[in-house]
Protein backbone atom coordinates (compact mmCIF):
# COMPACT_ATOMS: atom_id res chain seq x y z
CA UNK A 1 -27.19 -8.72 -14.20
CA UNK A 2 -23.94 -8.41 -16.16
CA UNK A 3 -21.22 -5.79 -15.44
CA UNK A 4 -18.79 -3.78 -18.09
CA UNK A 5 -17.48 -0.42 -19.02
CA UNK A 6 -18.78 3.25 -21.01
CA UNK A 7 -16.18 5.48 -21.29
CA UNK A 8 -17.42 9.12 -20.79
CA UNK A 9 -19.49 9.44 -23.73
CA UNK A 10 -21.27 6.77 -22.70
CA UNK A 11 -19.92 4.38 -25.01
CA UNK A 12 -19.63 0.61 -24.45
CA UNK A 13 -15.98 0.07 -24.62
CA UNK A 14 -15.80 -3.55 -22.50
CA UNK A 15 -18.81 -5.16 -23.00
CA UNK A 16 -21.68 -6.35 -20.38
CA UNK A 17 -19.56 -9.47 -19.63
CA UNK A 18 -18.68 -9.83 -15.78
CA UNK A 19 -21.50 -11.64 -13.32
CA UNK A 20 -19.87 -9.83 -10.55
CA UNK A 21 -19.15 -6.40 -10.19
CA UNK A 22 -15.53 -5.34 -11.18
CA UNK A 23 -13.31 -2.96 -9.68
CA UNK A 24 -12.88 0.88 -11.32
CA UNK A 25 -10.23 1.35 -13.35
CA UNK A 26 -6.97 2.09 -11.39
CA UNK A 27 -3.62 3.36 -13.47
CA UNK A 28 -5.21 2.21 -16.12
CA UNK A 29 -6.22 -1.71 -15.50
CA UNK A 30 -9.43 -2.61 -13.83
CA UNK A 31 -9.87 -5.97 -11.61
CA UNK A 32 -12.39 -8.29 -12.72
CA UNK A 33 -14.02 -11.43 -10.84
CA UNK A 34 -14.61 -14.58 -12.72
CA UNK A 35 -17.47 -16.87 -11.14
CA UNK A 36 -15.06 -19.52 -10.34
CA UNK A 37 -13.96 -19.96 -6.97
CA UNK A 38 -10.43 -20.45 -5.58
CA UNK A 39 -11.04 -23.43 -4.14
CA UNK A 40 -14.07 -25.44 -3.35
CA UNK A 41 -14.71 -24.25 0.37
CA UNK A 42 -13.43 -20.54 -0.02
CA UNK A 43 -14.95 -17.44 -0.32
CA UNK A 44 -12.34 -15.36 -2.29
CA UNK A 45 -12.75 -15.83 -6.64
CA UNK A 46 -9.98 -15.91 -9.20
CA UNK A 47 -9.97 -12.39 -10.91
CA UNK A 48 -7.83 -11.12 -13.73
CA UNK A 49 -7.21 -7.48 -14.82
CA UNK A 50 -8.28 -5.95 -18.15
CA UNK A 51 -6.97 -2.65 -19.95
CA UNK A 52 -8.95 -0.24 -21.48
CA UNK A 53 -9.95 -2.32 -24.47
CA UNK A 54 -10.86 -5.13 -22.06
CA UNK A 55 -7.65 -7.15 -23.18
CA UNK A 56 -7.05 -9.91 -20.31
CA UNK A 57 -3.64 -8.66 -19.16
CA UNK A 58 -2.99 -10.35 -15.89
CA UNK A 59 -5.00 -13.42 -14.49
CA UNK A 60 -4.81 -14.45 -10.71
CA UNK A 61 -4.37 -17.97 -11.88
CA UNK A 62 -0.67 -17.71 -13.71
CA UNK A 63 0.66 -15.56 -10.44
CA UNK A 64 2.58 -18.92 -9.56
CA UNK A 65 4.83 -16.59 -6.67
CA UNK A 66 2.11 -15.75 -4.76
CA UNK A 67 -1.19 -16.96 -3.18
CA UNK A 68 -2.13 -13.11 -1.81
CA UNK A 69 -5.17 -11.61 -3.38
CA UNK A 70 -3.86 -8.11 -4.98
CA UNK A 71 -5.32 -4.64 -4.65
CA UNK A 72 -5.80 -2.09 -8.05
CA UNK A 73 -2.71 -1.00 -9.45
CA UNK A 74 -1.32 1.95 -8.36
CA UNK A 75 1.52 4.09 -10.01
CA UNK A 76 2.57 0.70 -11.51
CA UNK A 77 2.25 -1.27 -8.43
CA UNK A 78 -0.77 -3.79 -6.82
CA UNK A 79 -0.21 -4.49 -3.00
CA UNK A 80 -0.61 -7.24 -1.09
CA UNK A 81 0.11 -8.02 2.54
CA UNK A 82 3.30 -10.03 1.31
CA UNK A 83 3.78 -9.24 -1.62
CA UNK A 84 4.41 -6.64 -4.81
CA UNK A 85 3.40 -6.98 -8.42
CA UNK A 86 4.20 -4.20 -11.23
CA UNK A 87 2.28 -4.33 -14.63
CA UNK A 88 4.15 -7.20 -16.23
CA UNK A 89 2.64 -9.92 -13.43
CA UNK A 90 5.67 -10.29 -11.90
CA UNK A 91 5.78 -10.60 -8.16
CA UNK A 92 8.06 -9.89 -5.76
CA UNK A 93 8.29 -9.91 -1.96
CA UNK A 94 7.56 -7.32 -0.04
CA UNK A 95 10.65 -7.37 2.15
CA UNK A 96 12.69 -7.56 -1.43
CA UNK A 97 10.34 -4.46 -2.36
CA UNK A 98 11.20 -2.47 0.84
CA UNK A 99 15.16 -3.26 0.03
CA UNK A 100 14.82 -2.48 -3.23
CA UNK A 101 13.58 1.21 -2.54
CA UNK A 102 16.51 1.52 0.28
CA UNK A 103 14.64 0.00 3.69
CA UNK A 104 17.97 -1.61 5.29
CA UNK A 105 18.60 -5.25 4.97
CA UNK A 106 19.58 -6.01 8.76
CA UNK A 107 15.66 -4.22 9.77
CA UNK A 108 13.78 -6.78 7.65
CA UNK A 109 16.48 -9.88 6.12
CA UNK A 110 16.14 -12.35 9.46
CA UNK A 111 12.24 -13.09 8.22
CA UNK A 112 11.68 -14.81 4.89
CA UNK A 113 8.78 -12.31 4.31
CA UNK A 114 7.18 -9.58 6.04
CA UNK A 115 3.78 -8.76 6.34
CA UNK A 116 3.43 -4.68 5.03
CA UNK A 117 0.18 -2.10 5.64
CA UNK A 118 0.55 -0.03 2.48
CA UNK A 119 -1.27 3.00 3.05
CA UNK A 120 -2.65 3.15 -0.73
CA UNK A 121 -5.55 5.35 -0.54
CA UNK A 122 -3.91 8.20 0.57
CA UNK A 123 -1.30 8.57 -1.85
CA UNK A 124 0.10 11.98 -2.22
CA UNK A 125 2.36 12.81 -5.61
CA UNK A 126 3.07 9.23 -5.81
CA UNK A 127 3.92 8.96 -1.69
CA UNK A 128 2.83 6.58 -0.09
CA UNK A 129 3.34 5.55 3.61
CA UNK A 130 3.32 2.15 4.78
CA UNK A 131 3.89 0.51 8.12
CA UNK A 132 5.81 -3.00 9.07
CA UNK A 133 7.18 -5.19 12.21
CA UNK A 134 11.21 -4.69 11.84
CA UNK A 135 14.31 -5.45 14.35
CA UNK A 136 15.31 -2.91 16.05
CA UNK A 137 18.32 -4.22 18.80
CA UNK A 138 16.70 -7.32 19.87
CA UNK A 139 13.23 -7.06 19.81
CA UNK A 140 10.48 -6.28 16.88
CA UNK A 141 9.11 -2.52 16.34
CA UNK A 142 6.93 -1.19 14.36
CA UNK A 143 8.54 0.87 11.53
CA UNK A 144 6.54 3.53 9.34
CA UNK A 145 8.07 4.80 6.09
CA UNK A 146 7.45 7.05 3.48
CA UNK A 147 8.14 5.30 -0.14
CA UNK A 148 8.51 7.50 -3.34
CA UNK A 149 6.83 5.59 -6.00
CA UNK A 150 8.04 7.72 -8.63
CA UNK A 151 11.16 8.08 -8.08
CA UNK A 152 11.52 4.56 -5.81
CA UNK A 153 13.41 5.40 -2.81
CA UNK A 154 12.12 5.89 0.94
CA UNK A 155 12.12 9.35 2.11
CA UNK A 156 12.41 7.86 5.59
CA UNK A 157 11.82 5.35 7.88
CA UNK A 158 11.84 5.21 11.54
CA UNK A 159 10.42 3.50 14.49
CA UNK A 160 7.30 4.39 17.25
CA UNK A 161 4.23 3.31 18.12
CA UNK A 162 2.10 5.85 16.33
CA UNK A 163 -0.49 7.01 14.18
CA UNK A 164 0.62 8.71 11.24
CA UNK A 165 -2.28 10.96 9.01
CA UNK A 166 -2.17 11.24 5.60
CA UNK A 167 0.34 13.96 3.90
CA UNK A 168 -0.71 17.41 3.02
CA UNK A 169 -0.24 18.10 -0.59
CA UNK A 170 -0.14 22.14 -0.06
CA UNK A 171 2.28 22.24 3.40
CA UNK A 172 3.92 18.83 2.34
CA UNK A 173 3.19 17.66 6.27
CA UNK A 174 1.52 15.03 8.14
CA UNK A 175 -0.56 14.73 11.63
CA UNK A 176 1.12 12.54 13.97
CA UNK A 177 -0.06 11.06 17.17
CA UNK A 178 3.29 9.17 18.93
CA UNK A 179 2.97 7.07 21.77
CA UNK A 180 5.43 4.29 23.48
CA UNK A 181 8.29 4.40 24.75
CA UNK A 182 10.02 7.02 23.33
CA UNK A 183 8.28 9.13 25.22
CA UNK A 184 8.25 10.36 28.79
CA UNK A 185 5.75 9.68 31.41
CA UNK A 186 3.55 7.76 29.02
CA UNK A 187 2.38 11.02 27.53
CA UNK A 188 1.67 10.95 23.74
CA UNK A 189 3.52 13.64 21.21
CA UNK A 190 0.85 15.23 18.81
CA UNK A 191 2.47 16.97 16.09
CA UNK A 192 3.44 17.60 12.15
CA UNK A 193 5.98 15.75 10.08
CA UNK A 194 7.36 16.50 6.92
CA UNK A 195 8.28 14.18 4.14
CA UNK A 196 11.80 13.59 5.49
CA UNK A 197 10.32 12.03 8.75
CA UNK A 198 11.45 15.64 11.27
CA UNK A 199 8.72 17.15 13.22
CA UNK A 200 7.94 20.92 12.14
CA UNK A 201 5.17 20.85 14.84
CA UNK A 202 5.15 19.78 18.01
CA UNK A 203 1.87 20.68 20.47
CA UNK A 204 3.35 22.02 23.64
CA UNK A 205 1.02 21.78 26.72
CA UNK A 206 -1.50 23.70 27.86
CA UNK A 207 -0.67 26.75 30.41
CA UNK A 208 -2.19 26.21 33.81
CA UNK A 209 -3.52 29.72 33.93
C-alpha cells in the first residue's frame, strides 16, 4: 500500500509515494516517514516534511543540532522534549526557547538543556501551556507556563504541583487541580485560572449541614 494526499476535491496533489503512513498536514507541512531506519537496531525512521505541493522542505537527516524526533508544526513551531524548530529547520534549545519568550534565566540557565511537556494539542488562539523542572531557592519545582505563540511572550509562569486543564476559548479560563506544598493540611485547591496565571475560582468546601 502506498500513502499520499487529495485535496478536497479529491484531487491527487502529492502522489501515492510514502510506504508508511504520513502525518496530516499541520500549519501547512505534513511529516512523512521514509523506510530507512535511524540506525540499524532502532525502531524510530528518518522522516522529512513536505508542503502542499509535496516539495521536501525539511529532512530529519540535515537537523545536525538535534537527535529529538519532532512533532507537526504548529503556529510555526515543531516540539520536541529538548528542543524547538521553526519552518526554516533551524533548531534551538528549549531552555533558549523558554528565554527567548521571557521564562527567567536564573529558573532554567544552571542546566545545559531542559526537558519541556508542551501541551500542543490543546492550543487555544495560539496559547499554549507547557510544563518544566526549574530552580526555585535550592531545590527543583515544577513550573507551568502559558506561552503566546503569536505574539511570543509568556503570559505567566509559576510553580505547584498541579494539574492544569486546557483553556476555555469563550471565558478565557482554565480548570486547575493544585496540590503540594503550597497548600495547607495536604488538601488540594480545585479552581479556575485565567490567562495571567490568578485564580477567578476557587471551590470553597462543602457546608456540614
Amino acid at each position: 500500500m502506498k500513502y499520499g494526499f487529495i485535496n478536497t476535491s479529491g484531487k491527487v496533489i502529492v502522489p501515492l509515494m510514502f510506504s508508511k503512513k504520513p502525518e496530516n498536514f499541520s500549519n501547512g507541512l505534513a511529516k512523512v516517514y521514509s523506510n530507512e531506519k535511524t540506525c540499524s537496531s532502532c525502531s524510530q525512521y528518518h522522516y522529512s516534511y513536505i508542503n502542499k505541493k509535496g516539495d521536501f522542505v525539511i529532512n530529519s537527516k540535515d537537523l545536525k543540532n538535534s537527535g529529538m524526533t519532532f512533532r507537526p508544526f504548529v503556529h510555526g513551531y515543531a516540539f520536541s522534549y529538548l528542543d524547538v524548530m521553526d519552518k526554516q529547520g533551524t533548531v534551538i534549545s528549549a531552555t533558549d526557547f523558554l528565554i527567548s519568550f521571557g521564562i527567567p534565566k536564573e529558573i532554567i540557565t544552571n542546566k545545559k538543556n531542559i526537558s519541556v511537556q508542551w501541551d500542543c494539542k490543546n492550543i487555544v488562539n495560539g496559547k499554549m501551556m507547557v510544563s518544566f523542572k526549574g530552580i526555585e531557592g535550592h531545590t527543583y519545582k515544577k513550573y507551568h507556563a502559558l506561552l503566546d505563540l503569536v505574539n511570543k511572550e509568556t503570559l505567566f509562569y509559576w510553580y505547584a504541583d498541579a494539574k492544569i486543564g486546557p483553556f476555555d476559548p469563550v471565558s478565557g479560563l482554565a480548570k486547575v487541580e493544585e496540590y503540594g506544598e503550597k497548600i495547607r493540611n495536604n488538601r488540594k485547591r480545585i479552581g479556575y485560572i485565567n490567562e495571567n496565571g490568578i485564580f477567578m475560582i476557587v471551590k470553597g468546601e462543602a457546608s456540614k449541614w
